[in-house]
C-alpha atoms as a PDB file:
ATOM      1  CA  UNK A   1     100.430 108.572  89.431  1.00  0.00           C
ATOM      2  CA  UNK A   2     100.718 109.285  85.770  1.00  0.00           C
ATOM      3  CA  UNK A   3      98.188 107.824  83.157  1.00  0.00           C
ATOM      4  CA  UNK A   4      99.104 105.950  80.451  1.00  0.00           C
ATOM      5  CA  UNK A   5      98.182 106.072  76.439  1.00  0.00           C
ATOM      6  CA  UNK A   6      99.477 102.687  75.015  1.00  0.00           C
ATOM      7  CA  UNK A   7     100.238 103.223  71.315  1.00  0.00           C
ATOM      8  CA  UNK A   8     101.318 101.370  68.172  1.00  0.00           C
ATOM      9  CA  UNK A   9     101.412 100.106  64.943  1.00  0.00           C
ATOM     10  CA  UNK A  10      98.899  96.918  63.880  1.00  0.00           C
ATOM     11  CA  UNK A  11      96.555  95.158  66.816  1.00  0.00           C
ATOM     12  CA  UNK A  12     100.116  96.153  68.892  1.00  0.00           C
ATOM     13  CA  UNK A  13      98.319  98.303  72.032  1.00  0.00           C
ATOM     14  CA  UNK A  14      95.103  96.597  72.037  1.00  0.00           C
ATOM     15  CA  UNK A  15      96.828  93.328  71.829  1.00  0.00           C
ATOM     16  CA  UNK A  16      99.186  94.393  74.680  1.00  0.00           C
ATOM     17  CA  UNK A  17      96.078  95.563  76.520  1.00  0.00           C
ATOM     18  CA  UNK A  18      94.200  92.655  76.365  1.00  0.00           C
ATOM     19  CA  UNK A  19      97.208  90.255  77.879  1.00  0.00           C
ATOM     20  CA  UNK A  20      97.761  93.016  80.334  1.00  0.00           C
ATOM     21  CA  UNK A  21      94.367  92.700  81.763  1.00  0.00           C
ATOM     22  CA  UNK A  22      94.220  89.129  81.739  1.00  0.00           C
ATOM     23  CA  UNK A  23      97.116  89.059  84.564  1.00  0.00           C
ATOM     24  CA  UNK A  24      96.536  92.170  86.424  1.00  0.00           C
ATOM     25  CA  UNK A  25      92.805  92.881  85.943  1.00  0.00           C
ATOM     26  CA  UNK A  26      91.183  96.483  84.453  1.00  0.00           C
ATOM     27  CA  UNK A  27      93.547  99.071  85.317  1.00  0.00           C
ATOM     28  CA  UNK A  28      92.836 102.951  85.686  1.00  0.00           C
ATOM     29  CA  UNK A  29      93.978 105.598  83.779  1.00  0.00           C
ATOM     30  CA  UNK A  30      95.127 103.537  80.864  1.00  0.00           C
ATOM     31  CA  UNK A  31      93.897 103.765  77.371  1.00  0.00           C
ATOM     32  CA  UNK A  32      95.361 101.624  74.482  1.00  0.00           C
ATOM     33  CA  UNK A  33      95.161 103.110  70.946  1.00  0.00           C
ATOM     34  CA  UNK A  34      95.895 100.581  68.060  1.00  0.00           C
ATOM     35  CA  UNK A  35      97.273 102.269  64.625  1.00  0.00           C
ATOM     36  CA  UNK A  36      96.559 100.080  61.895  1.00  0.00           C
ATOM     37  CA  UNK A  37      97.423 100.195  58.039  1.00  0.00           C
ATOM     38  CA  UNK A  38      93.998 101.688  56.862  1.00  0.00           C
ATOM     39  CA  UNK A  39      94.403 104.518  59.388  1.00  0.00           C
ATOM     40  CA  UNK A  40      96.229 108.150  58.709  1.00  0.00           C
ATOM     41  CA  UNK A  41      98.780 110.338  60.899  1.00  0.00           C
ATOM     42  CA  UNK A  42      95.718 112.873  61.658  1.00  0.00           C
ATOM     43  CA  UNK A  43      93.386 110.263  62.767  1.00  0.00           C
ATOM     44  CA  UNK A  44      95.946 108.894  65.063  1.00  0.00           C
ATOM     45  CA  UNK A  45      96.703 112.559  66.455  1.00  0.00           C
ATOM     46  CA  UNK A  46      92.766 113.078  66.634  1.00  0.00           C
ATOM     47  CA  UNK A  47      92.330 109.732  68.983  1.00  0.00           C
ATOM     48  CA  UNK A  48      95.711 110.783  71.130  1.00  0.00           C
ATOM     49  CA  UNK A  49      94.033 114.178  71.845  1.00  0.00           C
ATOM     50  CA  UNK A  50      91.041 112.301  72.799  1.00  0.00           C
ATOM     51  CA  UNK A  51      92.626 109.957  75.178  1.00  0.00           C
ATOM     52  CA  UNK A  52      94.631 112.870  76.660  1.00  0.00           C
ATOM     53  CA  UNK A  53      91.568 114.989  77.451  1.00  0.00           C
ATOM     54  CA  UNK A  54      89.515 112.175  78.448  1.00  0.00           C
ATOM     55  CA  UNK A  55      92.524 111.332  81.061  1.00  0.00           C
ATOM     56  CA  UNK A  56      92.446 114.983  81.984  1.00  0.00           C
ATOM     57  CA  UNK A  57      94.901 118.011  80.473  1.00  0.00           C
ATOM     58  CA  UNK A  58      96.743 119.106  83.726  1.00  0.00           C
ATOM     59  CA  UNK A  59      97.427 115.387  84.450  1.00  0.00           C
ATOM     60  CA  UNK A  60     101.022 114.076  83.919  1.00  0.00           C
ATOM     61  CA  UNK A  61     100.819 111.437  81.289  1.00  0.00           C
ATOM     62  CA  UNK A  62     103.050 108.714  79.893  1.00  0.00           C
ATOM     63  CA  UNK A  63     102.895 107.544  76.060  1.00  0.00           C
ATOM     64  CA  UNK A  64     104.153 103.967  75.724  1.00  0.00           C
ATOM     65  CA  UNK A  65     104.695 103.163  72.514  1.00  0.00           C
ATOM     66  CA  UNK A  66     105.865 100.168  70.034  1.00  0.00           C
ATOM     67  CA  UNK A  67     109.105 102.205  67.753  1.00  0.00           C
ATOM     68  CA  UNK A  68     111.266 104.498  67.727  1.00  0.00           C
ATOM     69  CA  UNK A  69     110.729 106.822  65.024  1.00  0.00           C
ATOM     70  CA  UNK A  70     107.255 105.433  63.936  1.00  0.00           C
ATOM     71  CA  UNK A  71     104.476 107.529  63.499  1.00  0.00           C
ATOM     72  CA  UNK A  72     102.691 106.388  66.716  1.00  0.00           C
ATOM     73  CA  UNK A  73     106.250 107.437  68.392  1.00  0.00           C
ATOM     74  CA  UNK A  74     106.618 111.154  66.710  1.00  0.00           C
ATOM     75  CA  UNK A  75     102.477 111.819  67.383  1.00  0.00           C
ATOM     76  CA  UNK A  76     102.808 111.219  71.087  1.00  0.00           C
ATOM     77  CA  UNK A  77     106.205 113.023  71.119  1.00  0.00           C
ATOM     78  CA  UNK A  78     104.618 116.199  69.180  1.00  0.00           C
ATOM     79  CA  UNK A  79     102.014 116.019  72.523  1.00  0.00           C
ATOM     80  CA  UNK A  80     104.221 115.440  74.609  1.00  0.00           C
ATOM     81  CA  UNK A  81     106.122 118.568  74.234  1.00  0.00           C
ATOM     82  CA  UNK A  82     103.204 120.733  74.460  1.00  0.00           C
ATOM     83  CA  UNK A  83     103.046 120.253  78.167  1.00  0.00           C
ATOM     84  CA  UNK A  84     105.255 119.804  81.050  1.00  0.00           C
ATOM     85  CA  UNK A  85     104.505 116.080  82.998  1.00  0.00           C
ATOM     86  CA  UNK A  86     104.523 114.062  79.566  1.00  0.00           C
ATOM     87  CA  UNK A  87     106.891 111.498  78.636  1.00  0.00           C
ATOM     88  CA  UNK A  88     106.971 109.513  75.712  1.00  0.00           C
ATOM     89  CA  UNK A  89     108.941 105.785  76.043  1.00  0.00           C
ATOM     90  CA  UNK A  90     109.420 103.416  73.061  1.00  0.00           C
ATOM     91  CA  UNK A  91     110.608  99.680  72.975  1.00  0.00           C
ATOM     92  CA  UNK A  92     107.920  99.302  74.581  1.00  0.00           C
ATOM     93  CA  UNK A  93     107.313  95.198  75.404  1.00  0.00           C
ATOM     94  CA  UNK A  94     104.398  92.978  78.003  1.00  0.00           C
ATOM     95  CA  UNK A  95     106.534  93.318  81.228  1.00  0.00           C
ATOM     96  CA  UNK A  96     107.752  96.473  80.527  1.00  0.00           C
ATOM     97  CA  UNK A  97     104.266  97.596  80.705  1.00  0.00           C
ATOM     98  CA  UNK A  98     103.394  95.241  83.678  1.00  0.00           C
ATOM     99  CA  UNK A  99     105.894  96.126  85.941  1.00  0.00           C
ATOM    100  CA  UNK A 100     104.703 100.064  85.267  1.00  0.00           C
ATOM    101  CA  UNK A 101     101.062  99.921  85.413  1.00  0.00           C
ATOM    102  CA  UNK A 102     101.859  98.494  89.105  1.00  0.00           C
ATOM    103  CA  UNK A 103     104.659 100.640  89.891  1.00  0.00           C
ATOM    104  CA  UNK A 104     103.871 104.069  88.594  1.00  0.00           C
ATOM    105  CA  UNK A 105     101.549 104.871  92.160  1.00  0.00           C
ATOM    106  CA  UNK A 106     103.524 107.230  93.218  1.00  0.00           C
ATOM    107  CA  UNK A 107     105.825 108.144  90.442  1.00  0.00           C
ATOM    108  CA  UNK A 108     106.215 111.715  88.771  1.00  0.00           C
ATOM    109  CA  UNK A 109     106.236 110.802  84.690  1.00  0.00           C
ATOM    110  CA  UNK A 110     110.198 112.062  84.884  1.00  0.00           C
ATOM    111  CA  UNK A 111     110.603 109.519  87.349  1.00  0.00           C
ATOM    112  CA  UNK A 112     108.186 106.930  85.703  1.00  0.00           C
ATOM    113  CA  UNK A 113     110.675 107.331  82.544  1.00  0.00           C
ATOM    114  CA  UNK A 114     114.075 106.645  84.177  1.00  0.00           C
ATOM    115  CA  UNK A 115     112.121 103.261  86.146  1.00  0.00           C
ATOM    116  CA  UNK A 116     110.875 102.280  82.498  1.00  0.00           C
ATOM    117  CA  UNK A 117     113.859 102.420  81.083  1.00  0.00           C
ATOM    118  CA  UNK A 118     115.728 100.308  84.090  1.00  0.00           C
ATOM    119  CA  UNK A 119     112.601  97.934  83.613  1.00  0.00           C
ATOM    120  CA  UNK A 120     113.227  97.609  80.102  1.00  0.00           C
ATOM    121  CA  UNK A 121     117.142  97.281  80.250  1.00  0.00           C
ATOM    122  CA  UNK A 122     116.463  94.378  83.000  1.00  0.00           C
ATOM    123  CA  UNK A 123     113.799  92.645  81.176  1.00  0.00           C
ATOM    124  CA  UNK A 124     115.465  91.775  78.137  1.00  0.00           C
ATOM    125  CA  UNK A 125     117.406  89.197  78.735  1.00  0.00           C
ATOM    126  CA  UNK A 126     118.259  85.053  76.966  1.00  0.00           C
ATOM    127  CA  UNK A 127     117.598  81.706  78.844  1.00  0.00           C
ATOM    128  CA  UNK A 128     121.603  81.456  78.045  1.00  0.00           C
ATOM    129  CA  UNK A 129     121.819  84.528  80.026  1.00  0.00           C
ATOM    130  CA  UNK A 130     119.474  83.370  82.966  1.00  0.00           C
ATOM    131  CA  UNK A 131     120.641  80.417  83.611  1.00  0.00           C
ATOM    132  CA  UNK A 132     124.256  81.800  83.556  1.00  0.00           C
ATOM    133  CA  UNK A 133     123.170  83.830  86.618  1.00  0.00           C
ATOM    134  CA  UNK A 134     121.717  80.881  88.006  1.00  0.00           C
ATOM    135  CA  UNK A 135     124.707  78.959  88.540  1.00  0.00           C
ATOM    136  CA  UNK A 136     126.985  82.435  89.609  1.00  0.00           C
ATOM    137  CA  UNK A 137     123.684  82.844  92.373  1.00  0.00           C
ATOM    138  CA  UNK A 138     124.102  79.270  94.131  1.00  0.00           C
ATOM    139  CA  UNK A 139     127.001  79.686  96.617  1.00  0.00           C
ATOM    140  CA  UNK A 140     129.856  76.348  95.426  1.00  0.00           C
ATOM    141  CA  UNK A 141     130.287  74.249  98.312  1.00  0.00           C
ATOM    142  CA  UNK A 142     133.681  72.989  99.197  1.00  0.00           C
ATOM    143  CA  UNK A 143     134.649  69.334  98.843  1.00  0.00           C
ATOM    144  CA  UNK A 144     136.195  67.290 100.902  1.00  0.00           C
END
């Protein structure tokens, strides 16, 4: 089971923490590190170090985190190429990281990656959308 290091701009990973553990409860081997304006690229790599020792250096670890190309992004993605069992995923949004924390039991982080990304393909979605598969799901009966 990989850990995870939640990671973003603003309030965005303690924000995402906080409405993660009011539906599912505490969950282990998570740690959420916020990146707000008044903090600096080193800082941000100092607390990511952090979280990854704290987790444990051998273990295979997953960085979820808020944009592609933003600084939380290309910290964890510096990391993650130091070691072998690291993936970094970005995009990342609430059921995205629901449906993982619950699913990842299991999971090598390669395989973790390719189930995130299905996740996040599948979760976003319109109520246009949704209720077009609605109707194509209930079988049309025939008249008389």
């Amino acid at each position: 089971m990989p850990a995870i290091i939640l990671t973003g701009h603003g309030g965005f990973a303690s924000g995402m923490e906080k409405a993660m553990k009011q539906i599912l409860g505490e969950q282990p081997d998570f740690i959420a590190i916020d990146f707000p304006e008044t903090s600096s690229t080193a800082l941000l790599t100092e607390q990511l170090v952090e979280a990854v020792n704290t987790l444990g250096c051998q273990q295979e670890i997953v960085f979820l985190t808020d944009l592609l190309g933003g600084t939380p992004f290309r910290v964890a993605s510096t990391l993650a190429m130091q070691q072998p069992g690291r993936e970094v995923i970005t995009g990342t949004n609430l059921q995205l990281l629901l449906e993982m924390v619950l699913d990842r039991d299991g999971l090598s982080s390669e395989d973790f990656r390719v189930q995130a990304l299905e996740c996040g393909h599948r979760g976003l979605t319109s109520l246009v959308d949704e209720l077009g598969r609605c109707r194509e799901e209930k079988p049309v009966e025939e008249g008389i």
